[in-house]
Protein backbone atom coordinates (compact mmCIF):
# COMPACT_ATOMS: atom_id res chain seq x y z
CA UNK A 1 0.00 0.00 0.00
CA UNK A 2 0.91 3.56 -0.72
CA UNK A 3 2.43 5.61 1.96
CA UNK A 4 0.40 8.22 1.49
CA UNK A 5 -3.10 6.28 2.02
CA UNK A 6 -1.03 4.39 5.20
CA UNK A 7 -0.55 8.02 6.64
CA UNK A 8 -4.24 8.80 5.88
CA UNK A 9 -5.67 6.07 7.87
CA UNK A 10 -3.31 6.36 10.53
CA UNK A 11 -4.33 10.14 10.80
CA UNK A 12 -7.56 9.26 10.66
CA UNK A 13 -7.52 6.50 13.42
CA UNK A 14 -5.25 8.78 15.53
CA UNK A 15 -7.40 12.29 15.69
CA UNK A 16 -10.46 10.70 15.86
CA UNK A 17 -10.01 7.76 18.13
CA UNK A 18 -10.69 9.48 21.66
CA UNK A 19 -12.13 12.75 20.13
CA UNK A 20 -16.26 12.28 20.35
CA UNK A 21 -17.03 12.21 16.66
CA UNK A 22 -16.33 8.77 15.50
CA UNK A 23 -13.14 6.56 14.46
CA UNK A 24 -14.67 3.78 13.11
CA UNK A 25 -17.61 6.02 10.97
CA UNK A 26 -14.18 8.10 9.92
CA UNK A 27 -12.27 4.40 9.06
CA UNK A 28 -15.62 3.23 7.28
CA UNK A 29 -15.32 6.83 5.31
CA UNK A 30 -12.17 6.57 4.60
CA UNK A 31 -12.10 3.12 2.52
CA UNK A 32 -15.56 4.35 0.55
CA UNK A 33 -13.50 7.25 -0.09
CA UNK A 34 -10.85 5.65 -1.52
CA UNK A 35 -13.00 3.48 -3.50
CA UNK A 36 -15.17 5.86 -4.56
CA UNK A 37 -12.00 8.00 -6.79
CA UNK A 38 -10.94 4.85 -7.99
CA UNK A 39 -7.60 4.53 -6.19
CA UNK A 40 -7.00 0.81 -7.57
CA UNK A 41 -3.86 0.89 -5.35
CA UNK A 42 -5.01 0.36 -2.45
CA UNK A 43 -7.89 -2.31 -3.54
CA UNK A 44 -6.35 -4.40 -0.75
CA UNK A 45 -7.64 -8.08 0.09
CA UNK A 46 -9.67 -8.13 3.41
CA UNK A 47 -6.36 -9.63 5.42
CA UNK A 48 -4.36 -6.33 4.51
CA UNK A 49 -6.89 -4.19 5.61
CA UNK A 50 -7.47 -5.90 8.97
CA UNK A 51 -3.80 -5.85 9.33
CA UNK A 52 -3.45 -2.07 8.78
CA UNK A 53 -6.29 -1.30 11.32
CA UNK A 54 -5.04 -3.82 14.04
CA UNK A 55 -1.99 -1.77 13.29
CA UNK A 56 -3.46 1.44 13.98
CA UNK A 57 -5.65 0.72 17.31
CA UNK A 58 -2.51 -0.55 18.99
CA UNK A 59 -0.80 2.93 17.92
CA UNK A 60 -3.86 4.51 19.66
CA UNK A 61 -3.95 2.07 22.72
CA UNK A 62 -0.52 3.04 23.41
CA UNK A 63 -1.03 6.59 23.10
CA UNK A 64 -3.90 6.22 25.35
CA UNK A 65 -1.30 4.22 28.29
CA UNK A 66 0.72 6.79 28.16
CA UNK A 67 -1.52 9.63 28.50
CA UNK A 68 -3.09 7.41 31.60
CA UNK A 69 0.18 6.19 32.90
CA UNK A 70 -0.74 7.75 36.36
CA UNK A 71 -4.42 5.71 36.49
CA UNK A 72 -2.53 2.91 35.68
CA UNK A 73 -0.20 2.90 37.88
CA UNK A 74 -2.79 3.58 40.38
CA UNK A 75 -5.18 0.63 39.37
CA UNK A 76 -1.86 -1.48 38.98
CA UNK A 77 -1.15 -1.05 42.86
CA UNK A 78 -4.45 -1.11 43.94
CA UNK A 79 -5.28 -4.43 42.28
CA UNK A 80 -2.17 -5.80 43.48
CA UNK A 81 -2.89 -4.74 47.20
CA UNK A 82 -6.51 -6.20 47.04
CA UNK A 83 -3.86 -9.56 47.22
CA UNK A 84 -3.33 -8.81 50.87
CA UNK A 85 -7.16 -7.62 51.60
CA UNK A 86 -6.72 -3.82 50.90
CA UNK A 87 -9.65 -2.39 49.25
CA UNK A 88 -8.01 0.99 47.47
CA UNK A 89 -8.61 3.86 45.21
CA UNK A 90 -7.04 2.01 42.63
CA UNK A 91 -8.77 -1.07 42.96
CA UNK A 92 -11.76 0.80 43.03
CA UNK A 93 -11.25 2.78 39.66
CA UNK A 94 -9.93 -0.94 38.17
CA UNK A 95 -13.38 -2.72 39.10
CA UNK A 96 -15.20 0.44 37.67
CA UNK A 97 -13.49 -0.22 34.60
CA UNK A 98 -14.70 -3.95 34.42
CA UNK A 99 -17.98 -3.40 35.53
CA UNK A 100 -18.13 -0.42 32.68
CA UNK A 101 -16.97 -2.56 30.25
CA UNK A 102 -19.01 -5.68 30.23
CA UNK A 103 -21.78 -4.79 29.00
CA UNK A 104 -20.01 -3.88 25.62
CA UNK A 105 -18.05 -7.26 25.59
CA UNK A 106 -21.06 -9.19 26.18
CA UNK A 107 -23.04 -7.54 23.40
CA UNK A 108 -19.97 -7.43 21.16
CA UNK A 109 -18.93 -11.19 20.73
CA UNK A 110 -22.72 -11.93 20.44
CA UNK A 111 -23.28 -9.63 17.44
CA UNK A 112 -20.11 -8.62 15.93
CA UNK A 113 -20.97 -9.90 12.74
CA UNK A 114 -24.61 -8.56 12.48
CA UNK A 115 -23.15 -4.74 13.46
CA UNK A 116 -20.17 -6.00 10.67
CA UNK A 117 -22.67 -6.99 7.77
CA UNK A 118 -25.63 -4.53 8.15
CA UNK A 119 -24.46 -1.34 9.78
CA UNK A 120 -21.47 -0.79 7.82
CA UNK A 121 -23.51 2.00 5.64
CA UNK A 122 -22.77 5.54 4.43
CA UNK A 123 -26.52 7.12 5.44
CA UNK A 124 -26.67 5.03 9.28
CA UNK A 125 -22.83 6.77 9.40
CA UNK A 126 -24.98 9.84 8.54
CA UNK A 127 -28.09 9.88 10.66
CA UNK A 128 -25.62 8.35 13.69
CA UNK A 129 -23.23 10.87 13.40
CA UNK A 130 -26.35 13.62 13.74
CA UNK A 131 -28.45 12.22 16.17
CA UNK A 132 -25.96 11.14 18.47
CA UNK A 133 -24.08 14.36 18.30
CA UNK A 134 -27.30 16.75 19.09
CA UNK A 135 -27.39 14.01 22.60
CA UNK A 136 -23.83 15.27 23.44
CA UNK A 137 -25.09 18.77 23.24
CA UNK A 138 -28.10 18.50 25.40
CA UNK A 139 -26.56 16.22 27.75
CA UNK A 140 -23.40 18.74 28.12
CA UNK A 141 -26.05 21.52 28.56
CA UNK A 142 -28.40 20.11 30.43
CA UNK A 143 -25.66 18.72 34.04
CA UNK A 144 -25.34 20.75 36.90
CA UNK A 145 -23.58 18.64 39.10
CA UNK A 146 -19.98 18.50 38.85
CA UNK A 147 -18.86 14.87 40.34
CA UNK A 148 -15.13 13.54 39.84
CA UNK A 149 -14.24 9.85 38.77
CA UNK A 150 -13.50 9.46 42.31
CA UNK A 151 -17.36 9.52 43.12
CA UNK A 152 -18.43 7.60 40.62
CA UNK A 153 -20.65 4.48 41.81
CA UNK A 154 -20.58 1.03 40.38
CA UNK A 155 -24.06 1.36 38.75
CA UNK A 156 -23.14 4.65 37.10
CA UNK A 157 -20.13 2.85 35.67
CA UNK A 158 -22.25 0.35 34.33
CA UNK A 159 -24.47 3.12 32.99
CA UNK A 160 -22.27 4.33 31.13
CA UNK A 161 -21.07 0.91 30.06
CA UNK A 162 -24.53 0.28 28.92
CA UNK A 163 -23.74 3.53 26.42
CA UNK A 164 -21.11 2.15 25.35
CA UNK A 165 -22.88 -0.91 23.22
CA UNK A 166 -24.41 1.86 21.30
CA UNK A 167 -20.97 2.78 19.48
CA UNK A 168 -21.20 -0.64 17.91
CA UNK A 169 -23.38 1.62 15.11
CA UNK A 170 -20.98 3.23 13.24
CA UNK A 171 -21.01 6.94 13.85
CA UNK A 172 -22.17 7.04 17.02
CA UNK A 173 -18.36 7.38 18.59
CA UNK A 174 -17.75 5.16 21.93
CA UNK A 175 -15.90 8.44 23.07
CA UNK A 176 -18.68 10.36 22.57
CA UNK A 177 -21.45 8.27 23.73
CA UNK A 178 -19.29 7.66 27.39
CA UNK A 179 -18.94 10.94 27.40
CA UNK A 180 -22.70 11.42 26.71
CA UNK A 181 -23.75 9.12 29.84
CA UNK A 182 -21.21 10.73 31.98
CA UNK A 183 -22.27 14.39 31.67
CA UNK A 184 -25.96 12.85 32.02
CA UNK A 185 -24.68 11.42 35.31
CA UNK A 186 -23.27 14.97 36.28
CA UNK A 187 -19.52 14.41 36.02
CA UNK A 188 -17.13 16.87 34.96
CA UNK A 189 -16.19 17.11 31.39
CA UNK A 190 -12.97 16.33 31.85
CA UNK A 191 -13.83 13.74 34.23
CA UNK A 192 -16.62 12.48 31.62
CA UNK A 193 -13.59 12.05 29.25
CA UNK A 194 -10.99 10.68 31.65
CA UNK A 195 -13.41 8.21 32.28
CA UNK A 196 -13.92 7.62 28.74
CA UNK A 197 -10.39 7.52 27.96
CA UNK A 198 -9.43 4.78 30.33
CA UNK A 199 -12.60 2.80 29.02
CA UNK A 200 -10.64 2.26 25.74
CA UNK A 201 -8.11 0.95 27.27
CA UNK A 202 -9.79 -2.63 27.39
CA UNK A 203 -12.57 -1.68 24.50
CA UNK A 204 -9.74 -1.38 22.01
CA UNK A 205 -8.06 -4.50 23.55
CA UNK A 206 -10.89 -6.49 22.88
CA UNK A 207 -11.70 -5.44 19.49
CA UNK A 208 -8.32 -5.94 18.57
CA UNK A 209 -8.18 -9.89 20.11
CA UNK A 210 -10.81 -10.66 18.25
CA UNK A 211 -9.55 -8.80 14.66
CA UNK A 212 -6.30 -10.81 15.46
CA UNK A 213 -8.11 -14.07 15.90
CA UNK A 214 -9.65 -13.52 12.61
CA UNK A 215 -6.26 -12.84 11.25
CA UNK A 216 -4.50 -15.67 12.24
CA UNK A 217 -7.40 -17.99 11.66
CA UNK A 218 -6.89 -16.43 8.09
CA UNK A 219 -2.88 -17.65 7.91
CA UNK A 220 -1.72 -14.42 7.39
CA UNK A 221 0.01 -13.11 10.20
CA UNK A 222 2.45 -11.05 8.76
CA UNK A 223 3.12 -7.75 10.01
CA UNK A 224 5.45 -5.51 7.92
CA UNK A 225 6.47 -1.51 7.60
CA UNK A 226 3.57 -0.46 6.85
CA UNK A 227 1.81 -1.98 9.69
CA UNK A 228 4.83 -0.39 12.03
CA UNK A 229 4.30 3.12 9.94
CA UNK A 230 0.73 3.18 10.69
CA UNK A 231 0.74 2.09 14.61
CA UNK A 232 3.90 4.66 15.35
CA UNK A 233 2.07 7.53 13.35
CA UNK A 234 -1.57 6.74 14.77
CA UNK A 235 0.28 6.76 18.29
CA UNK A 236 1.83 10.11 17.56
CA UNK A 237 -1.36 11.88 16.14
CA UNK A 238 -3.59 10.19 19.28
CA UNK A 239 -1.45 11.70 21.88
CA UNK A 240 -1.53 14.75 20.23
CA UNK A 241 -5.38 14.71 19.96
CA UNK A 242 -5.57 13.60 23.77
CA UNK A 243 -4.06 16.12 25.27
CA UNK A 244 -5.62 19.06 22.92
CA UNK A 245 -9.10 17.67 23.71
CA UNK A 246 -8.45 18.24 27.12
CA UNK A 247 -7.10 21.23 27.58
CA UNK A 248 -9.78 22.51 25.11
CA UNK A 249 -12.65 20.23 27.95
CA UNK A 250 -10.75 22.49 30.71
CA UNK A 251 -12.06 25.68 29.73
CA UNK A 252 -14.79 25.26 27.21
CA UNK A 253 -17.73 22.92 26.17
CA UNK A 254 -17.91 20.07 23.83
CA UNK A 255 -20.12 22.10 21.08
CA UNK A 256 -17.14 22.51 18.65
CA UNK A 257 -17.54 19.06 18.77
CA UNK A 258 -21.67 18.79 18.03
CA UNK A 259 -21.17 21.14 15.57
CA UNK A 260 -18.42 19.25 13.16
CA UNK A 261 -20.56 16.16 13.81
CA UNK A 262 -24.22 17.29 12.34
CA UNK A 263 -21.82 19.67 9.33
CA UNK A 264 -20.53 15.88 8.41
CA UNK A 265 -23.88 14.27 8.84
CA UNK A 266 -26.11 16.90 6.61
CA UNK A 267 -22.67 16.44 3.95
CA UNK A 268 -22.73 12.26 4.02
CA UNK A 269 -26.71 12.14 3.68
CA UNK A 270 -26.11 15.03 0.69
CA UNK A 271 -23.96 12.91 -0.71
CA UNK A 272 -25.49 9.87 -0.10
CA UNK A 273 -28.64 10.98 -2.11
CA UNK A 274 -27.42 12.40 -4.71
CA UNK A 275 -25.65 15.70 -4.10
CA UNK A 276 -22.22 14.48 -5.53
């Protein structure tokens, strides 16, 4: 493949990864973009695609670590205390983190394929992109509380867990849609995304187990430069695009945000009916 269309994905999977407007409605984009002006070089078989996007979500889970180092560090020593009966903040924010992500893993394995075969389309992109983005706005408008991770309950963790099966649509963002449920639940919205942020963490593990089972059941296992260009670049645009969104979350809202989201929507269902 090209470097040029490597760098584009890796972009791609790297600004809008842990930003609340979509990766995987941006990835989807991306290849009927590249099909659509006919770029026969990159008409790669299924196994070189997967390769190049396991590729690029472990750039992105490693930009994500090392933003988090800190919570991990924390969860790391808290989970290893609970081994002599200490119940700490860390093992606290590590059991959030399981009980917030099983209701995606449940729903996941069951109907990976149906979300892979039927919601893989332009106009749900569209309409997903819209509606979920006008639910950020109200739900960033509408809080009044201001609650830190550190008060966060188990069954608002799974809340917001429960959110999280929704970015199985493309274009609904799973950044965006925890960050949705946590400004419901009245948490900061930088605490809405640090939340969000470490929920990736084992979301983009788990997606990418099962994309490398389906690779190696394939045969091909082969990961070459442009597998290594793509993770190092997606890592070095995701870190970037971490620590922007939150200094931009520490003194503003998220309607920049809402506002890119329904521009992209009302140009994908233009162009999906006809407009170009």
């Amino acid at each position: 493949m090209p470097l040029l269309h490597i760098v584009i994905l890796a972009v791609v999977q790297g600004i809008t990864e842990f930003l609340p407007i979509s990766s995987s409605g941006h990835l989807v984009l991306a290849w009927e973009a590249f099909d659509a002006v006919g770029m026969t070089a990159i008409q790669q078989a299924k196994n070189d695609r997967l390769t190049l996007d396991i590729a690029v979500h472990v750039g992105t889970l490693a930009a994500v670590c090392a933003y988090a180092w800190r919570d991990l560090g924390q969860m790391a020593g808290g989970v290893g205390r609970l081994a002599v009966g200490r119940w700490t903040p860390g093992a606290r924010l590590a059991a959030l983190l399981v009980v917030g992500s099983l209701p995606l893993v449940m729903v996941g394995v069951l109907f990976k394929e149906a979300v892979t075969s039927h919601l893989r389309d332009i106009e749900v992109v569209a309409w997903a992109t819209i509606g979920f983005g006008v639910v950020l706005y109200i739900a960033d408008r509408s809080t009044l509380t201001l609650r830190r991770v550190e008060h966060m309950t188990f069954a608002a963790g799974f809340v917001i867990g429960l959110a999280q099966i929704l970015a199985l649509i493309p274009g609904t963002s799973r950044s965006g849609i925890t960050m949705t449920a946590g400004r419901f639940l009245g948490f900061e919205r930088v605490e809405a995304a640090r939340f969000s942020l470490l929920l990736a963490i084992p979301a983009i593990i788990g997606a990418g187990s099962l994309a490398g089972y389906d690779l190696y059941q394939s045969g091909n296992v082969t990961l070459g430069h442009e597998a290594m260009v793509g993770a190092a670049l997606a890592f070095v645009v995701a870190l970037v695009s971490i620590m922007l969104m939150i200094g931009w979350l520490r003194r503003a809202s998220f309607t920049p945000f809402v506002v890119y989201r329904i521009l992209l929507g009302m140009a994908l269902l233009w162009w999906v009916h006809g407009g170009a």
